[in-house]
C-alpha atoms as a PDB file:
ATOM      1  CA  UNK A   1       0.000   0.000   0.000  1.00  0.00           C
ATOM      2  CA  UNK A   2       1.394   3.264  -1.302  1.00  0.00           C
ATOM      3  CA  UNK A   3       1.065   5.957   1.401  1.00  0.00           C
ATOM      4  CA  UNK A   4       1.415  10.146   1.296  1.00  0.00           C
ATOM      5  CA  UNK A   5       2.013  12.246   4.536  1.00  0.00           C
ATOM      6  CA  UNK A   6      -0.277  14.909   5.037  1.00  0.00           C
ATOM      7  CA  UNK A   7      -0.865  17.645   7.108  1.00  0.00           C
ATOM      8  CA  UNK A   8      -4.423  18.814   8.569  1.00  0.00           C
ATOM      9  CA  UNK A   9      -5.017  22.804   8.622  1.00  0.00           C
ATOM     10  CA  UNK A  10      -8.004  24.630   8.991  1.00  0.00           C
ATOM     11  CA  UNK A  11      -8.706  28.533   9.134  1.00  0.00           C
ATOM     12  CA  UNK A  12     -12.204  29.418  10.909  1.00  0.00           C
ATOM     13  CA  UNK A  13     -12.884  25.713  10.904  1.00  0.00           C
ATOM     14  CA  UNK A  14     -12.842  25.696   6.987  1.00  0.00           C
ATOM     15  CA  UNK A  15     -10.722  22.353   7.059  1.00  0.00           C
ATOM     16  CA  UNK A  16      -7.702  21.520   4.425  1.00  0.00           C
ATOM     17  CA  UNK A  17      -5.377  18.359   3.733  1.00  0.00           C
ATOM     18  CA  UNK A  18      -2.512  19.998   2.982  1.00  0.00           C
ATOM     19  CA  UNK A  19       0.284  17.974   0.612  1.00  0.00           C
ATOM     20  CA  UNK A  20       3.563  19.459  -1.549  1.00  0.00           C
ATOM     21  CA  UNK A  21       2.437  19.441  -5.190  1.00  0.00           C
ATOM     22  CA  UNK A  22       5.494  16.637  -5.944  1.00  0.00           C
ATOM     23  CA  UNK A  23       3.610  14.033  -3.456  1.00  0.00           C
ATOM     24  CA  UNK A  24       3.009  11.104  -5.205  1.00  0.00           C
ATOM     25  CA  UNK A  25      -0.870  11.074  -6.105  1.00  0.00           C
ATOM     26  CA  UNK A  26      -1.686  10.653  -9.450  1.00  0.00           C
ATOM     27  CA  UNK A  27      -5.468  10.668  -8.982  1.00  0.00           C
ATOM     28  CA  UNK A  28      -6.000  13.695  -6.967  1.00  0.00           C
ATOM     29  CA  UNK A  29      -9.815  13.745  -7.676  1.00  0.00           C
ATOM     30  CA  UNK A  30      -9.898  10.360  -5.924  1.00  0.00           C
ATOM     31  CA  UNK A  31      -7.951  11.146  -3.365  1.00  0.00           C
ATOM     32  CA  UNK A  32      -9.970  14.102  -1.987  1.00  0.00           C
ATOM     33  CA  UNK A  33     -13.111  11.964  -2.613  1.00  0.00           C
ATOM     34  CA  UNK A  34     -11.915   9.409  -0.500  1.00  0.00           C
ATOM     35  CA  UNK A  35     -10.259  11.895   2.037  1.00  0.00           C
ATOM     36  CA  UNK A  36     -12.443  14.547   2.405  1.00  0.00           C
ATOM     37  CA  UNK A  37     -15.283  11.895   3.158  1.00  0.00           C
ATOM     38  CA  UNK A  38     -17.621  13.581   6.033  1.00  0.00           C
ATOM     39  CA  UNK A  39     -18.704   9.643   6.730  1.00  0.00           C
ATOM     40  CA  UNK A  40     -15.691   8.226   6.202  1.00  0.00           C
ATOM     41  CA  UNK A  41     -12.746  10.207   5.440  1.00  0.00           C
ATOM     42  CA  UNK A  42      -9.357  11.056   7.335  1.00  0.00           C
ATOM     43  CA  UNK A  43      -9.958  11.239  11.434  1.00  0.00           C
ATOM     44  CA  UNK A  44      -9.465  14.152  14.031  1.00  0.00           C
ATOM     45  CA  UNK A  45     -11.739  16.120  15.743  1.00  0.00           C
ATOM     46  CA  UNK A  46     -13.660  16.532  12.209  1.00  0.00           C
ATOM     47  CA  UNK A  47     -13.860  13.527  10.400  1.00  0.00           C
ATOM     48  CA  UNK A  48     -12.904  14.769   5.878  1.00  0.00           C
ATOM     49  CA  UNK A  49     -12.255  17.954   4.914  1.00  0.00           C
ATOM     50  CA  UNK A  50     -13.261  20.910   2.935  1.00  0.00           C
ATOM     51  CA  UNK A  51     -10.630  20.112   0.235  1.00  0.00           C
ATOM     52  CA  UNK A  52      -6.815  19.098  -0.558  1.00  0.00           C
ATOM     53  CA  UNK A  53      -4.464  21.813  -0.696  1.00  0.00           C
ATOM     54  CA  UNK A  54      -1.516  20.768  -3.657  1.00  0.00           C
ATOM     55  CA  UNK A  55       1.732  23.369  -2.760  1.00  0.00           C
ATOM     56  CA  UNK A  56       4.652  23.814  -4.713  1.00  0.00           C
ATOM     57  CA  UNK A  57       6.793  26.069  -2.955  1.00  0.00           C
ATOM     58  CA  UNK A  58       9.348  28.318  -4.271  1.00  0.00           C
ATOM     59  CA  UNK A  59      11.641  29.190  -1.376  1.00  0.00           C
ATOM     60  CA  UNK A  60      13.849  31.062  -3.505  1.00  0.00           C
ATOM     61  CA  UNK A  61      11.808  33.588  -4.621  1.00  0.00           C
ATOM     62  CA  UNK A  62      11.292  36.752  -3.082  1.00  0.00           C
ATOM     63  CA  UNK A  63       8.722  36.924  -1.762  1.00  0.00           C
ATOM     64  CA  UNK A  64       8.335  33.508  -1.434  1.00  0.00           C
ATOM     65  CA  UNK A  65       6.215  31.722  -3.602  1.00  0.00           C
ATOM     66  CA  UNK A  66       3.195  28.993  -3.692  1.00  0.00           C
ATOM     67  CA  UNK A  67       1.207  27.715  -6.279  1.00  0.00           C
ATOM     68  CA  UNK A  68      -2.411  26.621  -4.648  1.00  0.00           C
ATOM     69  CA  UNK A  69      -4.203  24.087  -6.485  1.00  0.00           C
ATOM     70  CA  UNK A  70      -7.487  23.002  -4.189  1.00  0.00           C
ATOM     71  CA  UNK A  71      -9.225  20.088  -5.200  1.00  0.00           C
ATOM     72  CA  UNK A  72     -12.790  19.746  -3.164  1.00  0.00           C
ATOM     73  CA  UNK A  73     -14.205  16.653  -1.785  1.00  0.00           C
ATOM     74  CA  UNK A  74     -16.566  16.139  -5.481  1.00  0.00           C
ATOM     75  CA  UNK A  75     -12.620  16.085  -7.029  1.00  0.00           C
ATOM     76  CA  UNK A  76     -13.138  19.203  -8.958  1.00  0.00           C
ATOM     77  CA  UNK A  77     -10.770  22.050  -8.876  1.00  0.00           C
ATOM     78  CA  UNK A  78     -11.963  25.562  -7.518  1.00  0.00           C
ATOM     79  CA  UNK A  79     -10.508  28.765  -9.047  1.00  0.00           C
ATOM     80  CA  UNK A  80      -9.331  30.342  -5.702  1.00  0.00           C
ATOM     81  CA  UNK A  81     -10.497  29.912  -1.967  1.00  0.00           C
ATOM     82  CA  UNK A  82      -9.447  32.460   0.848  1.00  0.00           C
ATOM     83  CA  UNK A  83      -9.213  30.353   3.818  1.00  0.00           C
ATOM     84  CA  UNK A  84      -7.274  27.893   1.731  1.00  0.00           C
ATOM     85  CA  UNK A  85      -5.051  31.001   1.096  1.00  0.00           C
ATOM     86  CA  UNK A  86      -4.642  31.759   4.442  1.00  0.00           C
ATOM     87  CA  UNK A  87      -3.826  28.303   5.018  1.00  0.00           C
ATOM     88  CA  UNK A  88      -1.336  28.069   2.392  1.00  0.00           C
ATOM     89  CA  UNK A  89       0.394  31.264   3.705  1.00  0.00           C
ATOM     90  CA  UNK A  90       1.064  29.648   7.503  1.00  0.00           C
ATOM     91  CA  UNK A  91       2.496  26.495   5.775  1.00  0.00           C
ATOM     92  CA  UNK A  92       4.674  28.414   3.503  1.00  0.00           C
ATOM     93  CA  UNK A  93       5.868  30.545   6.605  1.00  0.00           C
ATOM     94  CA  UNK A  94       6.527  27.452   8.602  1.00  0.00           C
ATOM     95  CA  UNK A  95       8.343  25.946   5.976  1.00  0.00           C
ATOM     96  CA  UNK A  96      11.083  29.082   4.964  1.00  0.00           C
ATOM     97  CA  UNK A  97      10.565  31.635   7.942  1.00  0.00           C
ATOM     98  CA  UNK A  98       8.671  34.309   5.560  1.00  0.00           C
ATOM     99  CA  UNK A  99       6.224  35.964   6.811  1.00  0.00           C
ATOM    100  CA  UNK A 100       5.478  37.507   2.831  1.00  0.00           C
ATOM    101  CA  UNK A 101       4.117  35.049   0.427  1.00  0.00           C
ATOM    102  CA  UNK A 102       2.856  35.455  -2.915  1.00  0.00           C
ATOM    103  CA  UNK A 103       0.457  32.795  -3.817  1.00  0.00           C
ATOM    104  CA  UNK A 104      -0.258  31.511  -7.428  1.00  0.00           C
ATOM    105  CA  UNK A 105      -3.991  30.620  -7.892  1.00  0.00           C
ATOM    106  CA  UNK A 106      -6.142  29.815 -11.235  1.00  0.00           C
ATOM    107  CA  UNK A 107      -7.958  33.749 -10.247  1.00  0.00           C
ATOM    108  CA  UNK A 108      -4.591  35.299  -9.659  1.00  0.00           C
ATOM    109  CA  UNK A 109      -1.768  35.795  -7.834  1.00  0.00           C
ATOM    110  CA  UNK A 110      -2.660  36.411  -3.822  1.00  0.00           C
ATOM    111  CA  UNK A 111      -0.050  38.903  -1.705  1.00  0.00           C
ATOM    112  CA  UNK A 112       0.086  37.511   2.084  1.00  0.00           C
ATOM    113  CA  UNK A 113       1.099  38.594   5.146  1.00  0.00           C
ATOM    114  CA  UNK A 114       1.360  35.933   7.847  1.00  0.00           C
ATOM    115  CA  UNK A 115       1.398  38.110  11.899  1.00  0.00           C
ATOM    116  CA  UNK A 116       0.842  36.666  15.511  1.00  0.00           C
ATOM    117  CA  UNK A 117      -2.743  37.999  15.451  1.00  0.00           C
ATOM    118  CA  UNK A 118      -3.748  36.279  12.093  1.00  0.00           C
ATOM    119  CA  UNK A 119      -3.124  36.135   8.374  1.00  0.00           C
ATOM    120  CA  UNK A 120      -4.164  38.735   5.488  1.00  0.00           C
ATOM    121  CA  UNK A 121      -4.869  37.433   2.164  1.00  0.00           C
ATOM    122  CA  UNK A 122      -5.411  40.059  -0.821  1.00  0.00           C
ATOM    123  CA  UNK A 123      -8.818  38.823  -2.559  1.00  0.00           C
ATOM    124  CA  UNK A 124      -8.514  40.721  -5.696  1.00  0.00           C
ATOM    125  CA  UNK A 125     -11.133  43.170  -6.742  1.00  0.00           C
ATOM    126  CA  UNK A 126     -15.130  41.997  -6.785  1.00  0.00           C
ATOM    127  CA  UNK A 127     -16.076  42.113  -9.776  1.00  0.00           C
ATOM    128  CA  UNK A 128     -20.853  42.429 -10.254  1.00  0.00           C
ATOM    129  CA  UNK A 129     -19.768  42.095 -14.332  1.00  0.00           C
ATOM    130  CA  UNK A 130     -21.562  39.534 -15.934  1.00  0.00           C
ATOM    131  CA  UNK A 131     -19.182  38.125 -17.771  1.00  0.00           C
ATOM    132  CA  UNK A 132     -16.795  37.557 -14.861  1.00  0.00           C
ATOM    133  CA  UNK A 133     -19.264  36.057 -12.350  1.00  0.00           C
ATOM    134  CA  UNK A 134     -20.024  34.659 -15.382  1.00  0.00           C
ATOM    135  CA  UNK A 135     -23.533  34.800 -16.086  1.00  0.00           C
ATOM    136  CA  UNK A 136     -25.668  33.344 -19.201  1.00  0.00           C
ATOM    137  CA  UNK A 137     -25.569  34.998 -22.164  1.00  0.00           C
ATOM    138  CA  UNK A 138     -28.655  35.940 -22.216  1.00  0.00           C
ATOM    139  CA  UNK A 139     -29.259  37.869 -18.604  1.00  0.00           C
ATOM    140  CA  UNK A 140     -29.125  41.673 -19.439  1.00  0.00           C
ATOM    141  CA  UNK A 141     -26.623  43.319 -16.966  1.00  0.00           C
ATOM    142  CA  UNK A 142     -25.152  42.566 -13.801  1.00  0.00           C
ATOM    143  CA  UNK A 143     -27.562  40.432 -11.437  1.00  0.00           C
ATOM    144  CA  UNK A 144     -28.608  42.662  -8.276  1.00  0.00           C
ATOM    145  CA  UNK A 145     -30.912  41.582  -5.258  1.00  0.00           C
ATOM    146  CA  UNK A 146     -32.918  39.490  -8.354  1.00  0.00           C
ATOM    147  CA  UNK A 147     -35.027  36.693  -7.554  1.00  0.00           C
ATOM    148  CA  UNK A 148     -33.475  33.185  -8.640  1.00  0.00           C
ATOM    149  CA  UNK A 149     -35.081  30.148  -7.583  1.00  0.00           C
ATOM    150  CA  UNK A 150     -37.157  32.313  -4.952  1.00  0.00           C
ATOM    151  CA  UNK A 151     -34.288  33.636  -3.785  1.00  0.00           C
ATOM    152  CA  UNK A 152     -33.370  37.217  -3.826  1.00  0.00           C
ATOM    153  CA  UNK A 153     -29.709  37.052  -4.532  1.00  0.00           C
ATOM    154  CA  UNK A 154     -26.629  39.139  -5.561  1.00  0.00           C
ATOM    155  CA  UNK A 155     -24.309  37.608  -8.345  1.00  0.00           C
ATOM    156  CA  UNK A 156     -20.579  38.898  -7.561  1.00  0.00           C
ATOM    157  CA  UNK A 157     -17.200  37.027  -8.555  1.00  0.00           C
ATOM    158  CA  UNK A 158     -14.606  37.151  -5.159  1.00  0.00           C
ATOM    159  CA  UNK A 159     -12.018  34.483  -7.504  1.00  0.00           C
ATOM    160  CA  UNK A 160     -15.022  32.221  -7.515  1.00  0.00           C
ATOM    161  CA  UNK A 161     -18.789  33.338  -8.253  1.00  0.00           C
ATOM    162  CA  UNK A 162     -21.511  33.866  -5.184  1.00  0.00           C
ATOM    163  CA  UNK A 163     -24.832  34.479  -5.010  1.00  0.00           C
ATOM    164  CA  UNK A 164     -25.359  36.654  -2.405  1.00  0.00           C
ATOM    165  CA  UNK A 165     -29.055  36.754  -0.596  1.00  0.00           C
ATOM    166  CA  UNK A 166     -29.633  39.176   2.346  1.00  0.00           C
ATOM    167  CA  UNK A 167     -31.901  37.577   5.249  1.00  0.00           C
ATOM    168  CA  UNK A 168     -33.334  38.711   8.416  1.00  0.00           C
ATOM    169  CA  UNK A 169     -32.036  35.550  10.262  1.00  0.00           C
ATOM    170  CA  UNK A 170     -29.329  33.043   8.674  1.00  0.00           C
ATOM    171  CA  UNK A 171     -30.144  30.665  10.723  1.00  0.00           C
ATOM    172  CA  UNK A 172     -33.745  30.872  10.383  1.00  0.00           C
ATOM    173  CA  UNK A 173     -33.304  29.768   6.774  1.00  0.00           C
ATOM    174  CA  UNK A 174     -33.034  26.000   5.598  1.00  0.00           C
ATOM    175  CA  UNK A 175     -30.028  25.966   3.793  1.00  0.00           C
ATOM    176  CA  UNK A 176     -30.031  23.165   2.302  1.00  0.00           C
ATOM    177  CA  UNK A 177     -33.098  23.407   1.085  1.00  0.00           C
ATOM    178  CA  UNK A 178     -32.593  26.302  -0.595  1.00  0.00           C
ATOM    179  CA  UNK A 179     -29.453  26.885  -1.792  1.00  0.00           C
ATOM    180  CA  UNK A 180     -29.159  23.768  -4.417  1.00  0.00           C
ATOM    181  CA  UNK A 181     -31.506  24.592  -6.870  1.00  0.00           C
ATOM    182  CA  UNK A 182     -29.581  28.417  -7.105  1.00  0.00           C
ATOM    183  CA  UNK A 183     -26.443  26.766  -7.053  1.00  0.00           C
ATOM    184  CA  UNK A 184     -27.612  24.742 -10.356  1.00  0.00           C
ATOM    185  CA  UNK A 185     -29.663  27.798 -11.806  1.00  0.00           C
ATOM    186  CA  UNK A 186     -29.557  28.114 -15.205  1.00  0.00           C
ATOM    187  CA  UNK A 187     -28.297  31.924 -14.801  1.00  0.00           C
ATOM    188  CA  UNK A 188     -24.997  30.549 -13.874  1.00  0.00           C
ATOM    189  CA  UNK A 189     -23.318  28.848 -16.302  1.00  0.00           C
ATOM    190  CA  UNK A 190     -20.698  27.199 -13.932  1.00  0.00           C
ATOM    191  CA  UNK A 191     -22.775  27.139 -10.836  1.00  0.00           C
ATOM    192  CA  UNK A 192     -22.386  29.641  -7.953  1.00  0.00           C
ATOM    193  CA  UNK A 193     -21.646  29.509  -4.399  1.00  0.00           C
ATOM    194  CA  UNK A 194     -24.886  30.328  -2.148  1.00  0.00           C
ATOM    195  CA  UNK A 195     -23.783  32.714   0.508  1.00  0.00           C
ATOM    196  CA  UNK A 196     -26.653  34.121   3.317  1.00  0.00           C
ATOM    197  CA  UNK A 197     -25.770  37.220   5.307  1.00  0.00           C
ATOM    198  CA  UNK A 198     -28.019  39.224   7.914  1.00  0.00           C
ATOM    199  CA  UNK A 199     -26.677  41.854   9.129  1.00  0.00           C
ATOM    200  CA  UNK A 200     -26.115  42.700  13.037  1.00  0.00           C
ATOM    201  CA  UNK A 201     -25.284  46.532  14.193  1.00  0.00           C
ATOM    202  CA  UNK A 202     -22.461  46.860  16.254  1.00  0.00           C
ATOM    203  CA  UNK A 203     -23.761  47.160  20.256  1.00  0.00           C
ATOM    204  CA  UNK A 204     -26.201  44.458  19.544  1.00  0.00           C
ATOM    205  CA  UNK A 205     -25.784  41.256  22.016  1.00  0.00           C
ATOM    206  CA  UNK A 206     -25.158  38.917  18.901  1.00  0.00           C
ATOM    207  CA  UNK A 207     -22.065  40.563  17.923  1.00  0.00           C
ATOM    208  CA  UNK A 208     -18.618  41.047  19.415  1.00  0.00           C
ATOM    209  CA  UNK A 209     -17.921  43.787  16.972  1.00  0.00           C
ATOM    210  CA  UNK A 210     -14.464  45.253  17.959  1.00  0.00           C
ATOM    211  CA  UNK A 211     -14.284  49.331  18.683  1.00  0.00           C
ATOM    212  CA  UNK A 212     -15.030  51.411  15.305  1.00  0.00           C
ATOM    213  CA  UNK A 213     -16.433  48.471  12.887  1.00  0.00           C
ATOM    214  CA  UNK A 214     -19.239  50.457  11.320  1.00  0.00           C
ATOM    215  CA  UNK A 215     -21.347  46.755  11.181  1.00  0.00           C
ATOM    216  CA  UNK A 216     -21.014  43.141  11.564  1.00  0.00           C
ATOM    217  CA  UNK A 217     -22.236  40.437   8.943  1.00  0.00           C
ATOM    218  CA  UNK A 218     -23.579  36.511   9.769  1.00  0.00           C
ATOM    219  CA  UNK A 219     -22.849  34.414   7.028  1.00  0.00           C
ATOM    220  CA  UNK A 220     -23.560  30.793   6.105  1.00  0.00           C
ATOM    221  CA  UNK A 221     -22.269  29.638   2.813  1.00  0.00           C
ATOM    222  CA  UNK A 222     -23.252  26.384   0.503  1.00  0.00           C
ATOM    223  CA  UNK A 223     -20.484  25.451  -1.565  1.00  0.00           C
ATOM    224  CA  UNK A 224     -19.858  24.423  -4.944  1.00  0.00           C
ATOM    225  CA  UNK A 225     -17.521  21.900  -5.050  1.00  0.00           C
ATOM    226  CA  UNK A 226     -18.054  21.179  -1.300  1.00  0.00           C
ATOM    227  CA  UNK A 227     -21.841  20.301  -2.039  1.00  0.00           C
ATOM    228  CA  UNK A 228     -23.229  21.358   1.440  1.00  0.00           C
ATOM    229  CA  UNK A 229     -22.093  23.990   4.382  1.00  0.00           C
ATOM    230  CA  UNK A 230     -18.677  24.978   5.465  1.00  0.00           C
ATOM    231  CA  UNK A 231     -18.419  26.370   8.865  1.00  0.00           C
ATOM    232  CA  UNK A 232     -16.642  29.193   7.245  1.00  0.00           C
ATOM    233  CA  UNK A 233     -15.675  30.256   3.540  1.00  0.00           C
ATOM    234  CA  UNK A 234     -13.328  33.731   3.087  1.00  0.00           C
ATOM    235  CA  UNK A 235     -14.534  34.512  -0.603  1.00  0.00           C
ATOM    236  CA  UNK A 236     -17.907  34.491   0.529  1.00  0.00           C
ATOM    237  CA  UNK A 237     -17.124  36.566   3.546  1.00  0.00           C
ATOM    238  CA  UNK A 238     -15.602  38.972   0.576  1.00  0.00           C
ATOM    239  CA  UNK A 239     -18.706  38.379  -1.142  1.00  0.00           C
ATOM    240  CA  UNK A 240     -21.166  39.145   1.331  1.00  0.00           C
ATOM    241  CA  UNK A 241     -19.639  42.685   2.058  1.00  0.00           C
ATOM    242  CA  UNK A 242     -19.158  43.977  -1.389  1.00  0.00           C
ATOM    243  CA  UNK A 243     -22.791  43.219  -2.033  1.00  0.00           C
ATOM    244  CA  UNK A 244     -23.872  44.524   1.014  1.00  0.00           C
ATOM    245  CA  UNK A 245     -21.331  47.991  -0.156  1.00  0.00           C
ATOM    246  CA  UNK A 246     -23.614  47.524  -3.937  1.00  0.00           C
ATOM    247  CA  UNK A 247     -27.031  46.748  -2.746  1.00  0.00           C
ATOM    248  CA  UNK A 248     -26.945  50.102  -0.106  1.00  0.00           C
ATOM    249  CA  UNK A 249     -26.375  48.436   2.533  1.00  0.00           C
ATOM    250  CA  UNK A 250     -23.289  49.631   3.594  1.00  0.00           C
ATOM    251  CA  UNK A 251     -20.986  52.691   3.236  1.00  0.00           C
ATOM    252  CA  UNK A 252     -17.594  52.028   4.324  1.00  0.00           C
ATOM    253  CA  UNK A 253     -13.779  51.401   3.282  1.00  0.00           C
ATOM    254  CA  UNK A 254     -13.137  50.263   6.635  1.00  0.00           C
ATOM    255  CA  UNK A 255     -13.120  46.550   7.921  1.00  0.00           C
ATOM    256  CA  UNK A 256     -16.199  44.702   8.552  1.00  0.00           C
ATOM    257  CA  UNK A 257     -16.254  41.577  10.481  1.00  0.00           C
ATOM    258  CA  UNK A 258     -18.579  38.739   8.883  1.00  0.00           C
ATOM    259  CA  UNK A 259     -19.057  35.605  11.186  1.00  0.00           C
ATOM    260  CA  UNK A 260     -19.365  32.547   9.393  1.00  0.00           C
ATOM    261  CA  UNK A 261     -20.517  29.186  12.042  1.00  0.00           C
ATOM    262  CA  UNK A 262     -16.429  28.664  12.176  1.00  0.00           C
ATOM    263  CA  UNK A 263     -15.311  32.086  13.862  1.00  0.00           C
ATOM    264  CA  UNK A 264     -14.661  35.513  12.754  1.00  0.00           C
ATOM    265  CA  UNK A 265     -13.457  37.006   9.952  1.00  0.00           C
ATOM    266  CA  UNK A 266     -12.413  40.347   9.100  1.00  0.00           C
ATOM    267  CA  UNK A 267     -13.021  42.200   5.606  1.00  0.00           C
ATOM    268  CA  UNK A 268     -12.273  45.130   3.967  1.00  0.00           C
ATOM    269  CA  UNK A 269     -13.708  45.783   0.217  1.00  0.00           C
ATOM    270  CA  UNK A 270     -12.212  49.617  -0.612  1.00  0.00           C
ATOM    271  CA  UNK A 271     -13.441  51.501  -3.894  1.00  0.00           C
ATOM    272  CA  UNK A 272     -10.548  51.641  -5.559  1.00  0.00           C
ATOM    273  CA  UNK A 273      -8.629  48.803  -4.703  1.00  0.00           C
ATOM    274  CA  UNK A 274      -8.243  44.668  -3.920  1.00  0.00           C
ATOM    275  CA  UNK A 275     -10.611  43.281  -1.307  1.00  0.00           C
ATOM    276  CA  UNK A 276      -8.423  41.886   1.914  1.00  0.00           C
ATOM    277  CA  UNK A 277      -9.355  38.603   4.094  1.00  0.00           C
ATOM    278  CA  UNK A 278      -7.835  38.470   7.985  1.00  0.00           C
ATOM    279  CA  UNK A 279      -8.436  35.483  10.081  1.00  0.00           C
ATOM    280  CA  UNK A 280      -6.949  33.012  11.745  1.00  0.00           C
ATOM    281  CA  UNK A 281      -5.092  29.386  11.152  1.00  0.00           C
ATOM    282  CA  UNK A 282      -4.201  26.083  13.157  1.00  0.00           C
ATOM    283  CA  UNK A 283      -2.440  23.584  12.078  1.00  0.00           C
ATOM    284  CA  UNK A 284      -3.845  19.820  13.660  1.00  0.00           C
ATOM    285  CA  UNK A 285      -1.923  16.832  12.532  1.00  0.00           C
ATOM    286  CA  UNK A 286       0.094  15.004  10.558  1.00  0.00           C
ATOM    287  CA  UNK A 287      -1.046  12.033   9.193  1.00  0.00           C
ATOM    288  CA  UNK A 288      -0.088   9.112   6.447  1.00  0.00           C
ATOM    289  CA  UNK A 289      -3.068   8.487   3.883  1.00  0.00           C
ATOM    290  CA  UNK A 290      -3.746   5.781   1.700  1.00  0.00           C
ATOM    291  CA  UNK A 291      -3.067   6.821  -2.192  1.00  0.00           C
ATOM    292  CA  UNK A 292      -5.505   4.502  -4.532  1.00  0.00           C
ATOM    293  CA  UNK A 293      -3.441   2.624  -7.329  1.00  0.00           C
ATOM    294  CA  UNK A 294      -5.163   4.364 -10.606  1.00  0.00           C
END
């Protein structure tokens, strides 16, 4: 039995297997499948994962630099995923000292800065165009608190595509009853994430807002890939702000915190420049996994 060693991250409870690109796996679809299992996957305090986290390091590069490739538990292969970021920015830094990594992804390149008090990830710039979300063809202009599926959503790439709905109460809303058929709707051509966000003032009970955040978001997210709820997802989190900043909802170029079920993240979407992701990492285990013969 061939076996890999892998490390278990997670940021926000967003969980990652975490493997140098050069580890010998040549099916890597099958090997998150099997390994990111909810039922039956790799052990821990979580049993699976959110996705496996390929890194080929470039030490000698400065800044240092990573090429991300995620492949979720349904073995396809997302475009870009913040907490995986983040993730891939505390390996990087425990690996060659740096505490400035670049990171490669299929949406970009991602400029990190790993501190004591958490990581920042640059998220690139939101983009409501329809042809970067993408949208079909046929939908005239960006998509903007429009009903799809019954759901009143906002369409907005963060280096994957969400649909954004505003709610009084996320967790008043059955997810997973709702989110599927929008994440298959026929307005988005290669599916969307299904992000809900309500919002909660700063003084309220429900929030621990630090001093001078103008609001506070709650976010649950259904995602593509995934095919059910993360307990936290960082482009969303991205997502859910710069929609709230389009739809009226919000005025600032300050940071935001949005709460996803995993912990707290903090945002800031500017007007005239790339959206940043803070948070926090832990690293769990290491571990030796089972590679399937192809």
């Amino acid at each position: 039995m061939t076996t890999v060693t892998a490390e278990k991250y997670h940021g926000t409870e967003n969980d990652f297997l975490v493997l140098p690109a050069d580890a010998p796996v040549p099916d890597r679809a099958a090997f998150a499948r099997v390994h990111c299992d909810r039922e039956t996957g790799v052990g821990g305090e979580r049993t699976g994962a959110d996705g496996v986290l390929f890194l080929d390091l470039d030490p000698t590069a400065s800044p240092v630099r990573v090429t991300m490739t995620l492949v979720q538990p349904d073995g396809s292969t997302a475009e870009m995923c913040g907490n995986g970021a983040r993730v891939t920015a505390v390996w990087a830094a425990r690996e060659t000292g740096a505490r400035e990594v670049l990171i490669e992804t299929p949406a970009g390149d991602r400029h990190a800065v790993v501190q004591s008090e958490g990581v920042t990830v640059e998220m690139g710039v939101p983009s409501f165009d329809p042809a970067d979300v993408p949208l079909a063809h046929d939908h005239d202009g960006p998509l903007i608190e429009e009903a799809v599926e019954g759901l009143p959503v906002t369409a907005v790439n963060t280096g994957v595509p969400h649909a954004v709905a505003f709610v009084d109460d996320v967790d008043a809303v059955d997810l997973d009853a709702v989110a599927p058929p929008v994440r298959h709707a026929e307005v988005f051509p290669d599916g969307a994430n299904v992000t809900l966000a309500s919002r909660v003032e700063v003084g309220d009970e429900a929030t621990d807002g630090a001093p001078g955040d103008p609001a506070a978001f709650r976010q649950r997210t259904f995602e593509r890939g995934v095919e059910g709820e993360t307990l936290a997802c960082g482009t969303g989190a991205v997502a859910v702000v710069a929609a709230a900043k389009r739809t009226g909802r919000l005025d600032t170029d300050g940071p935001v915190r949005v709460s996803p079920p995993g912990g707290d993240l903090v945002i800031v979407v500017p007007d005239d420049g790339p959206a940043t992701l803070t948070g926090p990492v832990e690293r769990e285990f290491e571990v030796d996994l089972e590679v399937l013969e192809p």
